[in-house]
N, C-alpha and C. Protein backbone atom coordinates (compact mmCIF):
# COMPACT_ATOMS: atom_id res chain seq x y z
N UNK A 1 85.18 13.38 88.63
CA UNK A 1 85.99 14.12 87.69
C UNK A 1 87.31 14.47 88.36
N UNK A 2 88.58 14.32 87.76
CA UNK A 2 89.15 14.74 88.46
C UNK A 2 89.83 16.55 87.94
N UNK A 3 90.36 16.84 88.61
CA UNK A 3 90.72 18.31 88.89
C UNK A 3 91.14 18.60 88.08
N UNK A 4 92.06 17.92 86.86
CA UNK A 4 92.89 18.32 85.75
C UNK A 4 91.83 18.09 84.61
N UNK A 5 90.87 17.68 84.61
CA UNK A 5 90.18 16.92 83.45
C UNK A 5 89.42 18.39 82.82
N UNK A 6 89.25 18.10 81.55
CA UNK A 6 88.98 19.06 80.35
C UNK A 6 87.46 19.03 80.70
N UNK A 7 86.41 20.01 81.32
CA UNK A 7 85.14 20.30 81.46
C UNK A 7 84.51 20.71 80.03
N UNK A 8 83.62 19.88 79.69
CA UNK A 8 82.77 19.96 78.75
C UNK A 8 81.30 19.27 78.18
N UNK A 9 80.67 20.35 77.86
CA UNK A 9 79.10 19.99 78.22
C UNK A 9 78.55 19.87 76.38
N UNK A 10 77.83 18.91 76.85
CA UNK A 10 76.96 18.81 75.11
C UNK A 10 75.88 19.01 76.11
N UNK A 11 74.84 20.00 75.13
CA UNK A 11 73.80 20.69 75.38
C UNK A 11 72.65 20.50 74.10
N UNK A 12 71.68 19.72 74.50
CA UNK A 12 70.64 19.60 73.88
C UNK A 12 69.74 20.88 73.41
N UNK A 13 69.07 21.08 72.65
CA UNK A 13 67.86 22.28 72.42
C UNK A 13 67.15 21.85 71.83
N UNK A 14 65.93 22.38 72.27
CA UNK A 14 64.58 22.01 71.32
C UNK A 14 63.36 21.60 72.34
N UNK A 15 61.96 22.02 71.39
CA UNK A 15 60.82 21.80 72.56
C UNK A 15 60.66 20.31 71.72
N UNK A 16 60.76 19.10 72.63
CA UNK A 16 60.42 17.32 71.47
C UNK A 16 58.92 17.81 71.87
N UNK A 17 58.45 18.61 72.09
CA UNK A 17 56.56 18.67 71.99
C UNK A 17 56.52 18.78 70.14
N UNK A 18 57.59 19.30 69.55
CA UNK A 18 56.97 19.76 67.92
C UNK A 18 58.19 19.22 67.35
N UNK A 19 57.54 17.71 67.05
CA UNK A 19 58.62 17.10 65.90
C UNK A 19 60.03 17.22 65.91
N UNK A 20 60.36 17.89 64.14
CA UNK A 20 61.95 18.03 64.46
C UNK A 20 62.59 18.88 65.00
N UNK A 21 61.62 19.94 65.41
CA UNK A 21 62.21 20.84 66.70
C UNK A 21 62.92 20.45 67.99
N UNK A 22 62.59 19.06 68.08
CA UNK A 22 63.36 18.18 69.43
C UNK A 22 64.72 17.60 69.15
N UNK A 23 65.13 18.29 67.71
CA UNK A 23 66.14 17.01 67.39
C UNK A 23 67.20 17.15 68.14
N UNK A 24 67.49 17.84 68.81
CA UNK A 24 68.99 18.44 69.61
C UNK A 24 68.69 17.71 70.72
N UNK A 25 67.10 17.34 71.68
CA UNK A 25 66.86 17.12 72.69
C UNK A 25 67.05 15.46 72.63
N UNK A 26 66.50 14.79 71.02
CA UNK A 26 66.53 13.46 70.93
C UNK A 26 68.06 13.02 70.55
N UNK A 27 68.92 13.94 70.11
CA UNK A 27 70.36 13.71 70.01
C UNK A 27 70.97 13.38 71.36
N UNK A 28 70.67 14.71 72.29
CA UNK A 28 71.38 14.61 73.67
C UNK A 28 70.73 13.52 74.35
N UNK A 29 69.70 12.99 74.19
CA UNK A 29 69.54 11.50 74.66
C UNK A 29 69.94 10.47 74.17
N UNK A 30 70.23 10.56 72.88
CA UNK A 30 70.95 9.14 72.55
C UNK A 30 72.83 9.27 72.38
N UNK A 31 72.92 10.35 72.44
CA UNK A 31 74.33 10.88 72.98
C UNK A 31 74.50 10.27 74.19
N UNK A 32 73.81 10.84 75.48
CA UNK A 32 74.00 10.45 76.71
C UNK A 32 73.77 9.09 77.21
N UNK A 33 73.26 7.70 76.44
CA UNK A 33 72.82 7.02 76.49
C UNK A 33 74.36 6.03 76.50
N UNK A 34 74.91 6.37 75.41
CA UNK A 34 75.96 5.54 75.02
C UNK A 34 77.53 6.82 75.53
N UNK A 35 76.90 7.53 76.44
CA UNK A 35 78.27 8.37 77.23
C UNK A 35 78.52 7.90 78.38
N UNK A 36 79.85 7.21 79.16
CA UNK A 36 80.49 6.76 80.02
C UNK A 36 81.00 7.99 81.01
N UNK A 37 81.26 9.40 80.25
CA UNK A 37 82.40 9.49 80.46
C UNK A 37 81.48 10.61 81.64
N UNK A 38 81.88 10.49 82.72
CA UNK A 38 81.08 11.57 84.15
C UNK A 38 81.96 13.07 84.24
N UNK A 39 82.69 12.99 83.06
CA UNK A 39 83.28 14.66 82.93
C UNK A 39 82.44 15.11 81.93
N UNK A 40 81.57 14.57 81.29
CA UNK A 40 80.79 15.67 80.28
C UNK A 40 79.22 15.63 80.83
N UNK A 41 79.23 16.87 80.99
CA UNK A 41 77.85 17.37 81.47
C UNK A 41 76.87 17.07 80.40
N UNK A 42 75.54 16.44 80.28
CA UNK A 42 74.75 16.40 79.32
C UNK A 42 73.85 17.37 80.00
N UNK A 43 73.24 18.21 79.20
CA UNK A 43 71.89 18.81 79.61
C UNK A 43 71.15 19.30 78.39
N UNK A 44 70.04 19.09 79.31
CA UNK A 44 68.69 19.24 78.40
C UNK A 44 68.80 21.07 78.65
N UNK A 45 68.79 21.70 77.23
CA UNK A 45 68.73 23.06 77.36
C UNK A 45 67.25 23.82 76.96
N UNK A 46 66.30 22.38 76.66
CA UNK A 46 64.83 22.99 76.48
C UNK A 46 65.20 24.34 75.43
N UNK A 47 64.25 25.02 75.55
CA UNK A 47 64.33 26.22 74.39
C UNK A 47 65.07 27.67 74.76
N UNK A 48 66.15 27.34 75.34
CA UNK A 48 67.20 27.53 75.81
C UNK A 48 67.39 29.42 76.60
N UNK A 49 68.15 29.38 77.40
CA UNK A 49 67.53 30.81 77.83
C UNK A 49 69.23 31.35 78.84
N UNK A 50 69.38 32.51 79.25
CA UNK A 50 70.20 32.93 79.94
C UNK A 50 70.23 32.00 81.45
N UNK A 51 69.63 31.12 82.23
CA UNK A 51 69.75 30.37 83.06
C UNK A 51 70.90 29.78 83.17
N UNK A 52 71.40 28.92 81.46
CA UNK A 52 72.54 27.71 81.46
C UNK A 52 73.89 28.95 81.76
N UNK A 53 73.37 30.60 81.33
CA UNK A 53 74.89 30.90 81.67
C UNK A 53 75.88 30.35 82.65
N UNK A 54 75.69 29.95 84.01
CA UNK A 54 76.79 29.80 84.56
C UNK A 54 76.88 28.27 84.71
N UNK A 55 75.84 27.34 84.20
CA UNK A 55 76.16 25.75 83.60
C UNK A 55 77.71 25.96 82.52
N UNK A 56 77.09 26.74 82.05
CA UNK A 56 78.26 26.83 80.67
C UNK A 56 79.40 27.86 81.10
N UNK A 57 79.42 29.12 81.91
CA UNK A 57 80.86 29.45 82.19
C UNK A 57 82.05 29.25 82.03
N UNK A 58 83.00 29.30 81.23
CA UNK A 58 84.39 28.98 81.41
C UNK A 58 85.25 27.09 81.15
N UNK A 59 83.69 26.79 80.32
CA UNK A 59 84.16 25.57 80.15
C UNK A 59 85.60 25.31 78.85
N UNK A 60 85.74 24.07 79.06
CA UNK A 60 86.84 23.86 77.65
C UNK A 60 86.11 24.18 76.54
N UNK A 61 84.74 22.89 76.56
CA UNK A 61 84.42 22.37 75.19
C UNK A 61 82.95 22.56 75.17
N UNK A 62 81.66 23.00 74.51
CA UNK A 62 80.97 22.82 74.06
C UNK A 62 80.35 22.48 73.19
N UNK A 63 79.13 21.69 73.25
CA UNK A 63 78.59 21.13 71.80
C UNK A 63 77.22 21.64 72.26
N UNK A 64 76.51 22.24 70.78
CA UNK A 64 75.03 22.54 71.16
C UNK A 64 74.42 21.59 70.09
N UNK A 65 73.16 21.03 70.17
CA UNK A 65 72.61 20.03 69.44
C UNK A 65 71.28 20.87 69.56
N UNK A 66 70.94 20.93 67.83
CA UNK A 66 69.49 21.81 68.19
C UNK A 66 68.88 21.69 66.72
N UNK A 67 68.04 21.62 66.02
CA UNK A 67 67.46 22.30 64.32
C UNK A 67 67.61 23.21 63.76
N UNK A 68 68.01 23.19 62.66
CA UNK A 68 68.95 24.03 62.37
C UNK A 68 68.20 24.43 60.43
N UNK A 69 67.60 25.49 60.23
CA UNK A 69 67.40 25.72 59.22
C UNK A 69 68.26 26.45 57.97
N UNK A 70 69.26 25.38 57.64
CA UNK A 70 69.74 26.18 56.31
C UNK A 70 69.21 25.96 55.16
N UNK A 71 67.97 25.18 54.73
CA UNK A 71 67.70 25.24 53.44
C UNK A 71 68.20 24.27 52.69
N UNK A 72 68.64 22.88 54.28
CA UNK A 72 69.21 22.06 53.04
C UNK A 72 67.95 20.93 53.22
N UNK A 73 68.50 19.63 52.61
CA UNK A 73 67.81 18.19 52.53
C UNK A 73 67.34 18.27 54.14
N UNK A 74 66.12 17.48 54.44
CA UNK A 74 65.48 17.27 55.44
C UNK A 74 66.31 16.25 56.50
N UNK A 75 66.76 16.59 57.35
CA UNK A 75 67.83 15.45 58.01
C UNK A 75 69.44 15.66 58.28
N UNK A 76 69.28 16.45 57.13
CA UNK A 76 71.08 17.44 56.93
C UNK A 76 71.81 17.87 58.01
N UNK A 77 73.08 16.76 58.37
CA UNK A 77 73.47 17.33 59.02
C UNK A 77 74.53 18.61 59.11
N UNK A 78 74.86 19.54 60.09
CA UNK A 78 76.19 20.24 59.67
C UNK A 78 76.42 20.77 60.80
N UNK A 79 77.99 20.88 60.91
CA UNK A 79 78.59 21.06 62.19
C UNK A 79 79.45 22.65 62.20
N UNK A 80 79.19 23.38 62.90
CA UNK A 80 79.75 25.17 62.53
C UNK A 80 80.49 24.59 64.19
N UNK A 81 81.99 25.03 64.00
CA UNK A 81 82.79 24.93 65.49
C UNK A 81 83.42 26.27 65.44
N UNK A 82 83.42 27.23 66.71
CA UNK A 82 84.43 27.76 67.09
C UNK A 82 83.68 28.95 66.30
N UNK A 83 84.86 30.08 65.30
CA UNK A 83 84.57 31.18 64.88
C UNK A 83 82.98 30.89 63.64
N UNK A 84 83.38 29.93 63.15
CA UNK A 84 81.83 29.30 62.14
C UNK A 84 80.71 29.71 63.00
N UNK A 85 80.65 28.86 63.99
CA UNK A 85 79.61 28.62 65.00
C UNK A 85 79.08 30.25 65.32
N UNK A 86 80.44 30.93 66.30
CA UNK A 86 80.12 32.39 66.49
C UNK A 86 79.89 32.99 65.27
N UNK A 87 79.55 32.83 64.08
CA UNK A 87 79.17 34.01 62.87
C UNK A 87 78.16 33.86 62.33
N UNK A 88 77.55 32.11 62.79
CA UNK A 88 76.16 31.84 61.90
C UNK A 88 75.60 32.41 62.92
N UNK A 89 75.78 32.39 64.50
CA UNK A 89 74.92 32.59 65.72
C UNK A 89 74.73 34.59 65.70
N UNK A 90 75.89 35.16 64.69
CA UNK A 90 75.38 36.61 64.65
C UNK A 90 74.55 36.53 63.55
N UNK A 91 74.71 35.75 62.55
CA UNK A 91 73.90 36.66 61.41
C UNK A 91 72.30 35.91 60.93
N UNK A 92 72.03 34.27 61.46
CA UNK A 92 71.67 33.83 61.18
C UNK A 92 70.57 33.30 62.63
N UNK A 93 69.41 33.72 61.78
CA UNK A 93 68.04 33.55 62.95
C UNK A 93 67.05 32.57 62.59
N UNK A 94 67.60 31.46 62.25
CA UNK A 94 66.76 30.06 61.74
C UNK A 94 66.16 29.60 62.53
N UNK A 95 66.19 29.79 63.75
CA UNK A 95 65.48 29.34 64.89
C UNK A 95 65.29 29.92 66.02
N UNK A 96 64.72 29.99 66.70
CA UNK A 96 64.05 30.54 67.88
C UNK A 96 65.21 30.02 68.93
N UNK A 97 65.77 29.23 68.94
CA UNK A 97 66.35 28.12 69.95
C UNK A 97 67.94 29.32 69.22
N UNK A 98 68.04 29.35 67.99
CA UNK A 98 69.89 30.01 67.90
C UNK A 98 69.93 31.40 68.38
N UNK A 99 68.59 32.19 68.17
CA UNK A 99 68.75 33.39 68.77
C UNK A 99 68.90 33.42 70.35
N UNK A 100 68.61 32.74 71.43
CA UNK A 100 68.57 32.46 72.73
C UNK A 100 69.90 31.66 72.74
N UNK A 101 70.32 30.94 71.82
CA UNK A 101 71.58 30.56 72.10
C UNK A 101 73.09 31.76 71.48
N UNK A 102 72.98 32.15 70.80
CA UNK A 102 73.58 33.56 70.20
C UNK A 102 73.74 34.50 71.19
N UNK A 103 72.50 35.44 72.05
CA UNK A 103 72.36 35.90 73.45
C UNK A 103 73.32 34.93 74.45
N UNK A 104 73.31 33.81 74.14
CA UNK A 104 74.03 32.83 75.26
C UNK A 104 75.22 33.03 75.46
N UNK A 105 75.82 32.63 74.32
CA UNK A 105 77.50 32.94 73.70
C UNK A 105 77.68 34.43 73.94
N UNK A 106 76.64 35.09 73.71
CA UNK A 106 77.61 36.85 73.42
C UNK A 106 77.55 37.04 75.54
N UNK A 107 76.57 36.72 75.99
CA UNK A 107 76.48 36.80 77.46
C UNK A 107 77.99 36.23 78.13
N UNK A 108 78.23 35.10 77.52
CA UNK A 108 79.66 33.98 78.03
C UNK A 108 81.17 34.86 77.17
N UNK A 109 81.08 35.63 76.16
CA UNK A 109 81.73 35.97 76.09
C UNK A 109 81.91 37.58 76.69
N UNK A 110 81.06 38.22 76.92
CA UNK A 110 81.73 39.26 77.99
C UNK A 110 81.73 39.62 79.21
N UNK A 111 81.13 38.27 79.32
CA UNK A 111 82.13 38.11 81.19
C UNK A 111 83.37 37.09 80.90
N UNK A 112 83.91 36.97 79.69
CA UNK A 112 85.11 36.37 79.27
C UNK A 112 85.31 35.12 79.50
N UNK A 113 84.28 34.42 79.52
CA UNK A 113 83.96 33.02 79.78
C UNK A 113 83.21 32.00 79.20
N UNK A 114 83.43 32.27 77.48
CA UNK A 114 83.80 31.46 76.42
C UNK A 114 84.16 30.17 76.42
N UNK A 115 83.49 29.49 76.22
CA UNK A 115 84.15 27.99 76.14
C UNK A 115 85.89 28.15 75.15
N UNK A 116 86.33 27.26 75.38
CA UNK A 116 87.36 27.21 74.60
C UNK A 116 87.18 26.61 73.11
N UNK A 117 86.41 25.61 73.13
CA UNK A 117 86.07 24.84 71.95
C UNK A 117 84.56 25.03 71.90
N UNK A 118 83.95 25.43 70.74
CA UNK A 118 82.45 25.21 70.80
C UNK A 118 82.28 24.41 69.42
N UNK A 119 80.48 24.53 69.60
CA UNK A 119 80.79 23.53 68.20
C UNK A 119 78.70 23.40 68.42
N UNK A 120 78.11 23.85 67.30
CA UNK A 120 76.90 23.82 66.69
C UNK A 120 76.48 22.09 66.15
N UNK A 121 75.96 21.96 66.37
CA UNK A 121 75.36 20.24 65.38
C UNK A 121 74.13 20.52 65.01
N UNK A 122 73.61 20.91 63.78
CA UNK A 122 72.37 21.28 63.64
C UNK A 122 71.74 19.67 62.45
N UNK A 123 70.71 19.84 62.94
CA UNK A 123 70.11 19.08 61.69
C UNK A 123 68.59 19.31 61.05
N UNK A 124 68.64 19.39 60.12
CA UNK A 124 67.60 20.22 58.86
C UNK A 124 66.14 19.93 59.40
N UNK A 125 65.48 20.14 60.07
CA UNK A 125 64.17 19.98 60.28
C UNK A 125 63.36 19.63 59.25
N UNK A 126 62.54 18.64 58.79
CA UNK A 126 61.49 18.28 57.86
C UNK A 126 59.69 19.35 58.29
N UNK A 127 59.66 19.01 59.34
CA UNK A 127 58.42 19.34 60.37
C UNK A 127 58.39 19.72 61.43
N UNK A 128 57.61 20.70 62.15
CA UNK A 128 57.79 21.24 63.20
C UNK A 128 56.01 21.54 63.63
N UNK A 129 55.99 20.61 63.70
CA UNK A 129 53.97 20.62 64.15
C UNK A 129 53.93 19.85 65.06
N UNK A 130 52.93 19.77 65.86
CA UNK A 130 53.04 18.92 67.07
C UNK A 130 53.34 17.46 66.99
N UNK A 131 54.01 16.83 67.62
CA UNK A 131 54.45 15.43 68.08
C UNK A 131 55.63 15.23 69.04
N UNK A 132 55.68 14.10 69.23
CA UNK A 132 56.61 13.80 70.25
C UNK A 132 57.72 13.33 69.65
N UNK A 133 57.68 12.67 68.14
CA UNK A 133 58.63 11.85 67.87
C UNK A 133 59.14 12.71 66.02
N UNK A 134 60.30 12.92 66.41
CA UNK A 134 60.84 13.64 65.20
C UNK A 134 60.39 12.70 63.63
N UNK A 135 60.63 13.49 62.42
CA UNK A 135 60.49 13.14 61.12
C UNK A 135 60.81 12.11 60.46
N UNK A 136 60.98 10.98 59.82
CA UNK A 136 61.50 10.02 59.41
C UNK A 136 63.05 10.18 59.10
N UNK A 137 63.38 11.55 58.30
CA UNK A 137 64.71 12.20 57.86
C UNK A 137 65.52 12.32 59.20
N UNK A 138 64.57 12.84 60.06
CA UNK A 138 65.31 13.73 61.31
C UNK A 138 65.86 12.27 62.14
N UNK A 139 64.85 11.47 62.48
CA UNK A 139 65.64 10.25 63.27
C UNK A 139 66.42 9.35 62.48
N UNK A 140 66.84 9.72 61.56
CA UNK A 140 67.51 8.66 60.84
C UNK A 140 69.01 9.64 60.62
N UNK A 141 69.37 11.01 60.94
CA UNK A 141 70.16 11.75 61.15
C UNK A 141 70.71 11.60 62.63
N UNK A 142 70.10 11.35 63.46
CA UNK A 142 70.42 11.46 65.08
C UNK A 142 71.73 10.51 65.37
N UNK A 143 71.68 9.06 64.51
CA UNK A 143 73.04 8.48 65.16
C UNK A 143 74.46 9.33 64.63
N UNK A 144 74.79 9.98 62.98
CA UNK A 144 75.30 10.51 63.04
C UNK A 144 75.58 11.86 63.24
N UNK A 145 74.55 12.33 63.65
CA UNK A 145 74.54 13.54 64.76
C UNK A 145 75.39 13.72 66.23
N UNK A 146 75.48 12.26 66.71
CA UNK A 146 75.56 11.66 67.45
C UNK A 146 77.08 11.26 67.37
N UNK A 147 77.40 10.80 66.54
CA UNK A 147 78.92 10.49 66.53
C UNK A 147 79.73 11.69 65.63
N UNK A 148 78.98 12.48 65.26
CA UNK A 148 79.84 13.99 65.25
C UNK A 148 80.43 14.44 66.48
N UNK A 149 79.29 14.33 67.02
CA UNK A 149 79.65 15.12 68.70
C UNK A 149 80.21 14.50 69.64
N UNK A 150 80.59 13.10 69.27
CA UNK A 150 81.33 11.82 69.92
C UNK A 150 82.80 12.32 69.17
N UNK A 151 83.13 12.43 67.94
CA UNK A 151 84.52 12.73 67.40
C UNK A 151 85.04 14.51 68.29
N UNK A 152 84.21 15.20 68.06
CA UNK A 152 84.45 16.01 68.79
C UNK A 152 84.96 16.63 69.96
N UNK A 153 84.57 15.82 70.85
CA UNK A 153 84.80 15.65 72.28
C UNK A 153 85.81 15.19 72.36
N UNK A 154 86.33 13.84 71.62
CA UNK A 154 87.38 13.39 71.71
C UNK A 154 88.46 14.19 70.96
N UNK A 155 88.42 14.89 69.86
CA UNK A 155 89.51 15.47 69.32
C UNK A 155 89.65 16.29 70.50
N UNK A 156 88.85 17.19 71.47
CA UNK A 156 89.04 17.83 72.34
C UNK A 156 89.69 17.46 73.57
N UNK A 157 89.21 16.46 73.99
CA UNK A 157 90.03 15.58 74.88
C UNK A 157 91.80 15.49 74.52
N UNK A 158 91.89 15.23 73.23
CA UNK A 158 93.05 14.31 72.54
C UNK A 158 93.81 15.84 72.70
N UNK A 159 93.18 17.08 72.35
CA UNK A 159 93.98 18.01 72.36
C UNK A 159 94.86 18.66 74.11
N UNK A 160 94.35 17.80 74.76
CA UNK A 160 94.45 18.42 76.18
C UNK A 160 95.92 17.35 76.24
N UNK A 161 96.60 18.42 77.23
CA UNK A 161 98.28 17.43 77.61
C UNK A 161 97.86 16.24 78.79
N UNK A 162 98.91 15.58 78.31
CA UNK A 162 98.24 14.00 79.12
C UNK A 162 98.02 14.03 80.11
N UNK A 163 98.29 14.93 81.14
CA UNK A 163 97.74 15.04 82.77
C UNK A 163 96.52 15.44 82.91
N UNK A 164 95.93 16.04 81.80
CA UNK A 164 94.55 16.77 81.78
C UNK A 164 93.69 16.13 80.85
N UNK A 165 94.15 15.37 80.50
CA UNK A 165 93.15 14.06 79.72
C UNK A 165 92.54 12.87 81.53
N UNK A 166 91.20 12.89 81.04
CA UNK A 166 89.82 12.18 82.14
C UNK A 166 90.68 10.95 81.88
């Protein structure tokens, strides 16, 4: 990496022991699969906890990839960035995985070390019972799950002045 380059981590969530509960975890693998780029941190954030605080510290850009219950179609994707992201993560407890990530953000923001860009990718869980391999809906959501958080990065990138572009 070099020294000027825009630090930013896509962060998986989810236990893949229970279906579409893994979908953030089966995103950040097929995210990382087809990622080149050795300035973005991929990590597996498991069912996510105050640990990643200082993984995540003071970065540019974040992406969290996790299940996301709003009540829509099974597979649904939707992307909350920035102030979105911070308002579903206060008011909204759809998952076990956003409340530990909500604690995350409010922890990063008052030691003032907020990502600059964040950005939620949730997708609608069908099932959440034991398996290893997400819902028919849910894996058929993951590639464009996947190239959400691929446009993302790059608008983020694209926003950085050309000395600080990887």
């Amino acid at each position: 990496m070099t020294s000027n380059a825009k630090s930013i981590a896509v962060v998986g969530i989810g236990n893949s022991l229970l279906t579409d509960d893994g979908a953030g975890i089966h995103t950040l693998e097929r995210f990382a699969e087809g990622n080149s780029d050795d300035t973005i941190d991929c990590i597996d954030g498991g069912t996510v906890g105050l640990a990643l605080l200082d993984r995540l510290a003071g970065l540019d850009g974040l992406v969290a990839l996790d299940a996301m219950k709003l009540g829509k179609a099974p597979g649904s994707v939707t992307v909350l960035q920035d102030e979105d992201m911070d308002s579903h993560l206060r008011r909204q407890k759809g998952s076990v995985h956003e409340v530990g990530l909500s604690d995350l953000m409010d922890a990063l923001r008052l030691r003032g070390e907020l990502p600059c860009h964040r950005a939620l990718i949730g997708i609608e869980p069908a099932d959440m019972d034991w398996g290893t391999e997400p819902t028919e809906p849910v894996a058929a959501a993951v590639p464009e799950a996947v190239a959400l958080a691929e446009d993302l990065v790059r608008s983020w990138r694209d926003d950085a002045p050309p000395e600080a572009r990887a």
